[in-house]
Protein backbone atom coordinates (compact mmCIF):
# COMPACT_ATOMS: atom_id res chain seq x y z
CA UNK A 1 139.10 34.66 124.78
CA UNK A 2 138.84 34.50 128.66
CA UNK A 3 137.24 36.25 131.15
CA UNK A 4 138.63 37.11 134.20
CA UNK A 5 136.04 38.33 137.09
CA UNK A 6 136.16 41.52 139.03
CA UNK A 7 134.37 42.86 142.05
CA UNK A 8 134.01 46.11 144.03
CA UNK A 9 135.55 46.44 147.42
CA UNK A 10 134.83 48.67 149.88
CA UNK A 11 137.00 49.26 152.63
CA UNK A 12 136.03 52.38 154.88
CA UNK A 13 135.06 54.75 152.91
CA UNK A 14 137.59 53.63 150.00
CA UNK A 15 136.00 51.65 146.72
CA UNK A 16 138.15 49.14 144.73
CA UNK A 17 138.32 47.23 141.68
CA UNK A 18 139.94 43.95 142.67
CA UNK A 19 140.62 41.45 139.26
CA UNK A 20 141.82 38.20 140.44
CA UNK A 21 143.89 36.95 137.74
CA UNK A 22 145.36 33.39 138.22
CA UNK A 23 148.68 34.69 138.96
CA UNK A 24 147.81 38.15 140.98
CA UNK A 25 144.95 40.18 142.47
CA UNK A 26 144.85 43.86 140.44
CA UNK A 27 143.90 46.45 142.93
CA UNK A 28 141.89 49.96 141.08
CA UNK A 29 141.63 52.68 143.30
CA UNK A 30 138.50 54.10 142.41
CA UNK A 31 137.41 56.61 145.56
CA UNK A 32 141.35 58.38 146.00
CA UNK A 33 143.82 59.88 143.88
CA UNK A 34 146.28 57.04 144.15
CA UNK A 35 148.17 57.36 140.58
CA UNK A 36 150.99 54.90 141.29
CA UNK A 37 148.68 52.26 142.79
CA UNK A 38 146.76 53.08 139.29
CA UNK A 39 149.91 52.84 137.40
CA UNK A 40 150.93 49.51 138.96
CA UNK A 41 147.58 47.64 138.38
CA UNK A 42 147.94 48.72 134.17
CA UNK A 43 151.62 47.41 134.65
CA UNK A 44 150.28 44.21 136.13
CA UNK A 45 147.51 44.56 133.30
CA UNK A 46 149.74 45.01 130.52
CA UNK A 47 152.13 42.04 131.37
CA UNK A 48 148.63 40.17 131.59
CA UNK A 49 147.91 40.77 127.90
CA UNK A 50 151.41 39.55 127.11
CA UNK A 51 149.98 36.01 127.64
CA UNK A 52 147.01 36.14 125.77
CA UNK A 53 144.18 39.09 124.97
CA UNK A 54 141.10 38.76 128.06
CA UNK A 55 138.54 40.50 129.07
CA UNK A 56 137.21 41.48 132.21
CA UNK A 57 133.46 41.24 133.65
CA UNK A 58 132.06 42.49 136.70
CA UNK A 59 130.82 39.84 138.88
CA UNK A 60 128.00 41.52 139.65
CA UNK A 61 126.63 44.79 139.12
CA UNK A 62 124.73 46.02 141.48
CA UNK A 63 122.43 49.56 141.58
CA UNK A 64 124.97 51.00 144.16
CA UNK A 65 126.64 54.31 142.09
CA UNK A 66 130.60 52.10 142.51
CA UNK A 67 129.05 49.29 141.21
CA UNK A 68 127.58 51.04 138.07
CA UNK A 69 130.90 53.36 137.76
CA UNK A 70 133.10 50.42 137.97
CA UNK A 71 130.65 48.61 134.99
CA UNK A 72 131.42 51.17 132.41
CA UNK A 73 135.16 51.85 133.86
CA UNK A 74 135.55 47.75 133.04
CA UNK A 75 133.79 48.20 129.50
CA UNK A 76 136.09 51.22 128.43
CA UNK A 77 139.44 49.01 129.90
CA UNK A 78 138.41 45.99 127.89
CA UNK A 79 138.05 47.92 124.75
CA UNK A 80 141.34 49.10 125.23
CA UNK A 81 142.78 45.65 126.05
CA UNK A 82 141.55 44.65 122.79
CA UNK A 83 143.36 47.75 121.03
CA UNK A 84 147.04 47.26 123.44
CA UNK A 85 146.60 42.92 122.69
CA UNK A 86 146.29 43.83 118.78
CA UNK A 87 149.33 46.65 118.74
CA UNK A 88 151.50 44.26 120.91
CA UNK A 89 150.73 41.34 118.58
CA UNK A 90 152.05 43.28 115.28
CA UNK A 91 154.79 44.36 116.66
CA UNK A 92 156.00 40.75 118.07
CA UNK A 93 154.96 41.95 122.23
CA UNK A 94 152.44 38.82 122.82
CA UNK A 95 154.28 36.03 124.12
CA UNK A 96 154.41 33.15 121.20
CA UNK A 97 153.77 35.80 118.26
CA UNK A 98 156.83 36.43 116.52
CA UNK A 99 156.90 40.46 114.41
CA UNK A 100 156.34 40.56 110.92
């Protein structure tokens, strides 16, 4: 399975989850209500697990209260990466997996 990295950005006052994928950059809001940035990045997300099931790691956590937030924010999203990758996969979604 790979791993694909992840920091946290701060610009300002605003915090981010950036995943650099090797086709895009995923941008998590994490300081603002921004629910379609939100809903793009688990569009860009869920056409990642189309090519194959991942997970993603923090590059670093740090002590900082973002860095720790984004930590178990990544560990929740990679359990449910697992659980999307294995619904898609029955039901023929993952690219090279034909449906039962």
């Amino acid at each position: 399975m790979e791993t694909i990295k992840a920091t946290v950005e701060n610009i300002g006052d605003k915090y981010f989850i950036k995943i650099k994928t090797r086709v895009d950059e995923i941008s998590i809001p994490m300081s603002e209500d921004k629910p379609n940035e939100v809903k793009s990045a688990f569009n860009k997300i869920i056409t990642r697990i189309k090519a194959g099931e991942f997970q993603i790691e923090l590059d670093k956590v740090g002590e900082e209260l973002f860095s720790q937030v984004a930590n178990e924010y990544l560990i929740q999203l990679n359990r449910e990466i697992h659980e999307i990758h294995g619904e898609m996969k029955r039901y023929g979604l993952v690219n090279g997996v034909a449906a039962p």
